[in-house]
N, C-alpha and C. Protein backbone atom coordinates (compact mmCIF):
# COMPACT_ATOMS: atom_id res chain seq x y z
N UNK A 1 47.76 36.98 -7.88
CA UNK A 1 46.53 37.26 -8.59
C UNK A 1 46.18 36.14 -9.56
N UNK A 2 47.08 35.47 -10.27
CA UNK A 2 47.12 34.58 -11.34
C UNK A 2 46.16 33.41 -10.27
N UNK A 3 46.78 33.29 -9.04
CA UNK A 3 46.36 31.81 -8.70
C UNK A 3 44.79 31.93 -7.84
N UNK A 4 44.40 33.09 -7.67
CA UNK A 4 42.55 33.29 -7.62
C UNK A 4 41.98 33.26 -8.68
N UNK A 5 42.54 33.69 -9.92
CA UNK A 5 42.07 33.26 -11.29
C UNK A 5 41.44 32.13 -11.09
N UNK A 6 43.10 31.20 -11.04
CA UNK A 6 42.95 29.76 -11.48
C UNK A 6 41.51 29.10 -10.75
N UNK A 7 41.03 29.54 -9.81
CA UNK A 7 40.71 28.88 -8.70
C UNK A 7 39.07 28.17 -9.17
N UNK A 8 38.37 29.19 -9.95
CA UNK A 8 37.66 29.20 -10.50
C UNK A 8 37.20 28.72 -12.55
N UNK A 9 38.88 27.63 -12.66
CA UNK A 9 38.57 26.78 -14.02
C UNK A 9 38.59 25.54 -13.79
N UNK A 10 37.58 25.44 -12.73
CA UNK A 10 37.65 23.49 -12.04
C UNK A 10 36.59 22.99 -13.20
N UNK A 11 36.17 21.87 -12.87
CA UNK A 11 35.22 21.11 -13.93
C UNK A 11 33.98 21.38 -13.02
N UNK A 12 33.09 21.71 -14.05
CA UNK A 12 31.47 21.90 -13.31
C UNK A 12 30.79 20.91 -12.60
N UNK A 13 29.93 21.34 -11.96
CA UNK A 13 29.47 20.15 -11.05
C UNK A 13 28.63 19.56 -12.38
N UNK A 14 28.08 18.58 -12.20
CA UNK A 14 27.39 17.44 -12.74
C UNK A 14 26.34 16.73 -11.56
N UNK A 15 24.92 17.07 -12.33
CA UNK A 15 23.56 17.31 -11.31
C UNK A 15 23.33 15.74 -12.07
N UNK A 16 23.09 15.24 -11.13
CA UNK A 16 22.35 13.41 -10.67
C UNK A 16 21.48 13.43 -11.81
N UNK A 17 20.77 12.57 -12.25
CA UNK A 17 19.41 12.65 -13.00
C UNK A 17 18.35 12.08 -11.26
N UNK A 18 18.78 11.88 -10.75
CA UNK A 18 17.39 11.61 -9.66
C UNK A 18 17.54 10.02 -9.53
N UNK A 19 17.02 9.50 -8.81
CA UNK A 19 16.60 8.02 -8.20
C UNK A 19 15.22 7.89 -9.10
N UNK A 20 15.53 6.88 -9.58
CA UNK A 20 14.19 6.57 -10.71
C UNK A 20 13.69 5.37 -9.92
N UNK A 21 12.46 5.14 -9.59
CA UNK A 21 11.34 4.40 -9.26
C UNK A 21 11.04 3.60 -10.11
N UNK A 22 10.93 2.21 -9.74
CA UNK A 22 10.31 1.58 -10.88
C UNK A 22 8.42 1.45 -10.58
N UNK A 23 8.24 1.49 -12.28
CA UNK A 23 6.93 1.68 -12.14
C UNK A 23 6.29 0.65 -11.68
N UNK A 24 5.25 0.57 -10.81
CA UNK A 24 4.59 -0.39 -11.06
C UNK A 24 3.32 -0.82 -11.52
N UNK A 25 2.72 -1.74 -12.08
CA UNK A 25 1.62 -2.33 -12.69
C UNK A 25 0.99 -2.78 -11.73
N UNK A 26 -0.29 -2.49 -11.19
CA UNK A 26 -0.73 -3.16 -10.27
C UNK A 26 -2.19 -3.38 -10.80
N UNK A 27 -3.22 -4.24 -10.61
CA UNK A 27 -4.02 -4.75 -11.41
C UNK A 27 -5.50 -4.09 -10.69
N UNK A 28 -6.15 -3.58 -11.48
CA UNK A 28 -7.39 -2.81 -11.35
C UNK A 28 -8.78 -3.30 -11.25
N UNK A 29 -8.78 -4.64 -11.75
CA UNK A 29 -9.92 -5.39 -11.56
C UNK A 29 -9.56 -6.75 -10.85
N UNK A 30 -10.38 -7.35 -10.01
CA UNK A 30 -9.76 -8.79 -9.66
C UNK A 30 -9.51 -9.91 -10.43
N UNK A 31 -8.87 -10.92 -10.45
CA UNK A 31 -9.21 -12.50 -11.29
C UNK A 31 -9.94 -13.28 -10.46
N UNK A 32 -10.51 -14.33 -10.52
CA UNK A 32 -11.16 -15.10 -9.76
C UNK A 32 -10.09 -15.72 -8.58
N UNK A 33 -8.45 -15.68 -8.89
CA UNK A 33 -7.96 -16.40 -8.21
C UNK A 33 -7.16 -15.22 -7.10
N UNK A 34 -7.41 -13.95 -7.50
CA UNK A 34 -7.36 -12.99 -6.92
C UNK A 34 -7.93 -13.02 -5.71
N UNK A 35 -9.26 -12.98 -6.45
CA UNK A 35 -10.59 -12.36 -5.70
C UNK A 35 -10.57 -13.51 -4.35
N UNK A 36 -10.35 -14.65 -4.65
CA UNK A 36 -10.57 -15.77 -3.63
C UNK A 36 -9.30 -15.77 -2.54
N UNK A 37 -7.87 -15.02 -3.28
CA UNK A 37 -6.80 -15.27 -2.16
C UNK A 37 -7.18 -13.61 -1.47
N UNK A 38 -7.58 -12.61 -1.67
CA UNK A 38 -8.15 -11.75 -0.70
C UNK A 38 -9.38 -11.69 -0.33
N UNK A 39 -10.00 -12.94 0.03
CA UNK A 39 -11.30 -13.45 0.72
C UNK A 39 -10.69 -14.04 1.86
N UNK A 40 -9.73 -15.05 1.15
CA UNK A 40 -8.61 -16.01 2.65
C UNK A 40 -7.58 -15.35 3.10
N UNK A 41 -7.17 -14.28 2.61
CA UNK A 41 -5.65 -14.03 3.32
C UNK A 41 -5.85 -12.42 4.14
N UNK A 42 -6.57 -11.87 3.57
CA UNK A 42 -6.95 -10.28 4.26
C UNK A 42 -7.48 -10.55 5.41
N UNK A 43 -8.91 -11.26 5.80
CA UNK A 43 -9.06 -11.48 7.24
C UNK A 43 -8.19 -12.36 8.47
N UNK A 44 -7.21 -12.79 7.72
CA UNK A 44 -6.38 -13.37 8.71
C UNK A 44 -5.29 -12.13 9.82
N UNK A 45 -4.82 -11.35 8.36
CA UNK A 45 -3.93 -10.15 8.89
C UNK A 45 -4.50 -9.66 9.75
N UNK A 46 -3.29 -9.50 10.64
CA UNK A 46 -3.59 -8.49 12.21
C UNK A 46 -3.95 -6.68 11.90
N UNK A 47 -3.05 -6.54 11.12
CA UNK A 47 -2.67 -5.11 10.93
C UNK A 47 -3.53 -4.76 9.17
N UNK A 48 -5.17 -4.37 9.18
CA UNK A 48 -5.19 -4.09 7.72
C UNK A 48 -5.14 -2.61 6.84
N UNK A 49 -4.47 -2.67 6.31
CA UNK A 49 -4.29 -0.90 6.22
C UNK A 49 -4.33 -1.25 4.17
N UNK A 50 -4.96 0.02 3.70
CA UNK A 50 -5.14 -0.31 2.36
C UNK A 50 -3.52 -0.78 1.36
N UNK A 51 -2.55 0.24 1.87
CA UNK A 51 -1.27 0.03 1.62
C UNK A 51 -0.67 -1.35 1.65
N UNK A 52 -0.96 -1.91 2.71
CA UNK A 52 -0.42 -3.70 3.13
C UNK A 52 -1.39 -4.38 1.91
N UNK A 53 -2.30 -4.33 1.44
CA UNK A 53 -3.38 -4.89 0.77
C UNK A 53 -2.93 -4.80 -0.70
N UNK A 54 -2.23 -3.73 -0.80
CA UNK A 54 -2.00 -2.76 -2.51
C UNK A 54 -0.63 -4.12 -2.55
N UNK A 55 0.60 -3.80 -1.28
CA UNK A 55 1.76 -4.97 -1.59
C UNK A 55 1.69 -5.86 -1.73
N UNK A 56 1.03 -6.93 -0.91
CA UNK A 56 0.59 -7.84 -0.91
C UNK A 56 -0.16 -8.84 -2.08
N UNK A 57 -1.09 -8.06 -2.27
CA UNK A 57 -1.75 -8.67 -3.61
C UNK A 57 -1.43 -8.06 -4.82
N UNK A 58 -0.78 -6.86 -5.29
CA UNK A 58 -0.43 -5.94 -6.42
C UNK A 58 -1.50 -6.10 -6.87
N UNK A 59 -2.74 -5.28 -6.16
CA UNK A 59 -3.82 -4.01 -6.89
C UNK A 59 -3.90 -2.63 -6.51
N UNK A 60 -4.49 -2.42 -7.35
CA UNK A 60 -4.80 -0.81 -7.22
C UNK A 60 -5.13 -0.40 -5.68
N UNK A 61 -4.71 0.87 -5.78
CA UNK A 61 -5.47 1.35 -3.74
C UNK A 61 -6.86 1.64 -4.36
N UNK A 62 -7.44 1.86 -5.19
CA UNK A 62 -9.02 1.89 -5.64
C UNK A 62 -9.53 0.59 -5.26
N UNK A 63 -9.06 -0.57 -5.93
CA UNK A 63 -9.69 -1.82 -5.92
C UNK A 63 -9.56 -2.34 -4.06
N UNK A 64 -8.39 -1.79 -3.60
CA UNK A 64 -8.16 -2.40 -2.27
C UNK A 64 -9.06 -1.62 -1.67
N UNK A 65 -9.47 -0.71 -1.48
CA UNK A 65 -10.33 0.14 -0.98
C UNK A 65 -11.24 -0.39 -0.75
N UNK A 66 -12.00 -0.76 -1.91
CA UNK A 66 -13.21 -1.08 -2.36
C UNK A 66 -13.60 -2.86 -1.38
N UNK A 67 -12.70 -3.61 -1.74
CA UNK A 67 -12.53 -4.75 -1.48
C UNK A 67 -13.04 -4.44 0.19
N UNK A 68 -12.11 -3.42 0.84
CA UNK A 68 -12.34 -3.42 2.20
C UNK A 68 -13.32 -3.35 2.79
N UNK A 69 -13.78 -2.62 2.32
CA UNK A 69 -15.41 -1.42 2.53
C UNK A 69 -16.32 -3.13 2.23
N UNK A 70 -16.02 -3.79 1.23
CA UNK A 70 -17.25 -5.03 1.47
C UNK A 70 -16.84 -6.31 2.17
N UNK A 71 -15.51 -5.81 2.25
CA UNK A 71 -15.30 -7.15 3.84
C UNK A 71 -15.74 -6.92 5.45
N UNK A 72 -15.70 -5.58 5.21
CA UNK A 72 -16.40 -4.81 6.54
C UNK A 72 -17.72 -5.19 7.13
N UNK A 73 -18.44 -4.90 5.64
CA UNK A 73 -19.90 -4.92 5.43
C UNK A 73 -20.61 -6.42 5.48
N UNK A 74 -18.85 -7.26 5.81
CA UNK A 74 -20.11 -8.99 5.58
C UNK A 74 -19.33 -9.12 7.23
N UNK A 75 -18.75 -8.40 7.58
CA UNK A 75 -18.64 -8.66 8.81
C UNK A 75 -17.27 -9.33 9.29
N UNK A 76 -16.23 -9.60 8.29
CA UNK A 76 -15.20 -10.69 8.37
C UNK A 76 -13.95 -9.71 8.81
N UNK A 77 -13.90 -8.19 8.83
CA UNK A 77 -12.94 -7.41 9.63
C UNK A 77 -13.29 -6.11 10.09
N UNK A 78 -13.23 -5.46 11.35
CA UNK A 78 -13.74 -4.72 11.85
C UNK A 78 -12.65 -3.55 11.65
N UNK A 79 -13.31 -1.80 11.31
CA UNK A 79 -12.39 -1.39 11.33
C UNK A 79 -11.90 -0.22 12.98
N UNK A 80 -10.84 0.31 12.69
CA UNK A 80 -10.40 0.70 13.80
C UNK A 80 -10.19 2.04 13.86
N UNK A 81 -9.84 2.60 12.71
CA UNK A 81 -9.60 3.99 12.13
C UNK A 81 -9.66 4.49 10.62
N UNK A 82 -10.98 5.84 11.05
CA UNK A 82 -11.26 5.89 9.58
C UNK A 82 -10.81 7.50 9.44
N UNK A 83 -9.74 7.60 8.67
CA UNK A 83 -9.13 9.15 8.37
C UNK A 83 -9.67 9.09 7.57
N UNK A 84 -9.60 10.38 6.57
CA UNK A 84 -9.55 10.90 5.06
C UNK A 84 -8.50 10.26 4.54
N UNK A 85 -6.73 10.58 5.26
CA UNK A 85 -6.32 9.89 4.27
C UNK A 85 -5.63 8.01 4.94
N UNK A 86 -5.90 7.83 5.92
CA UNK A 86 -5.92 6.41 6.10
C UNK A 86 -6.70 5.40 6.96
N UNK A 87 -7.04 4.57 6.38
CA UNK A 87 -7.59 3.46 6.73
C UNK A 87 -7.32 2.38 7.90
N UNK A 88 -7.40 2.16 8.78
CA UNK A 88 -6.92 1.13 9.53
C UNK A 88 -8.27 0.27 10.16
N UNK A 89 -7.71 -1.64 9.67
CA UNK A 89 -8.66 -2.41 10.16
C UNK A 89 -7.99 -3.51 10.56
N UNK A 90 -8.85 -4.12 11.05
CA UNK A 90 -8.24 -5.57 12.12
C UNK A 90 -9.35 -6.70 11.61
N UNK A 91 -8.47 -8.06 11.94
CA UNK A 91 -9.81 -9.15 11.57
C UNK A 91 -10.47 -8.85 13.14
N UNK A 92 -11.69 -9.38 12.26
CA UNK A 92 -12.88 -9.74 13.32
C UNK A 92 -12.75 -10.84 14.13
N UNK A 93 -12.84 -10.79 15.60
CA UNK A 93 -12.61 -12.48 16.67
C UNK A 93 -14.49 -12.59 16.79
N UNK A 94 -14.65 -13.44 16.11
CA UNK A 94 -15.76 -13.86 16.69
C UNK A 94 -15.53 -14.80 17.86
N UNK A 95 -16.84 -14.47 18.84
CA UNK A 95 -16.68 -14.98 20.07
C UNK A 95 -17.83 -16.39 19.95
N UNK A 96 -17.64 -17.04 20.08
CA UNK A 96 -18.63 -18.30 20.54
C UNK A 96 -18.42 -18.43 21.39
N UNK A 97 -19.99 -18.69 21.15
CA UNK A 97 -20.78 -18.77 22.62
C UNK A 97 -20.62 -20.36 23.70
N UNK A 98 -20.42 -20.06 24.68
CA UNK A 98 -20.30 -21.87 25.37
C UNK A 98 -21.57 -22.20 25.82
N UNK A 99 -21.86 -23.61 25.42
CA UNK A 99 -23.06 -24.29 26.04
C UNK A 99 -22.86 -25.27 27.02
């Protein structure tokens, strides 16, 4: 009987605090030198999804959003899939014409 006692004066468990994330800062408005390297480097990418855009340049998914929606609109990437919750676009191949 003594040793079912015992069985139950072990040391308590001890609960993790969790995997902590580091935060990140990602920038909400463009800089000019921003604004110009996702003019040159977004229509090159094969694969454009707002997420690749957010890593890549560290901005906001608001600002990447936004950015997209007027690269669309000048014609420099076409998109491919428009969910609610994701985005998918491709650069544009323009075709020239042969004379």
């Amino acid at each position: 009987m003594a040793a079912a006692m015992a069985g139950g004066k072990g040391k308590k468990k001890k609960w993790s605090k969790g995997k902590a994330r580091d935060k990140v800062d990602n920038k909400v408005l463009f800089s000019k030198e921003q604004f110009e390297r996702f003019q040159t480097e977004v229509p090159k990418m094969k694969l454009i999804t707002v997420s690749s855009v957010v890593e890549k340049l560290k901005i906001s998914g608001g600002l990447a959003r936004r950015g997209l929606r007027d690269l669309e609109e000048e014609g420099k990437i076409k998109k491919v899939l428009l969910s609610r919750a994701q985005q998918i676009y491709t650069r544009s191949i323009v075709e020239e014409e042969e004379e």
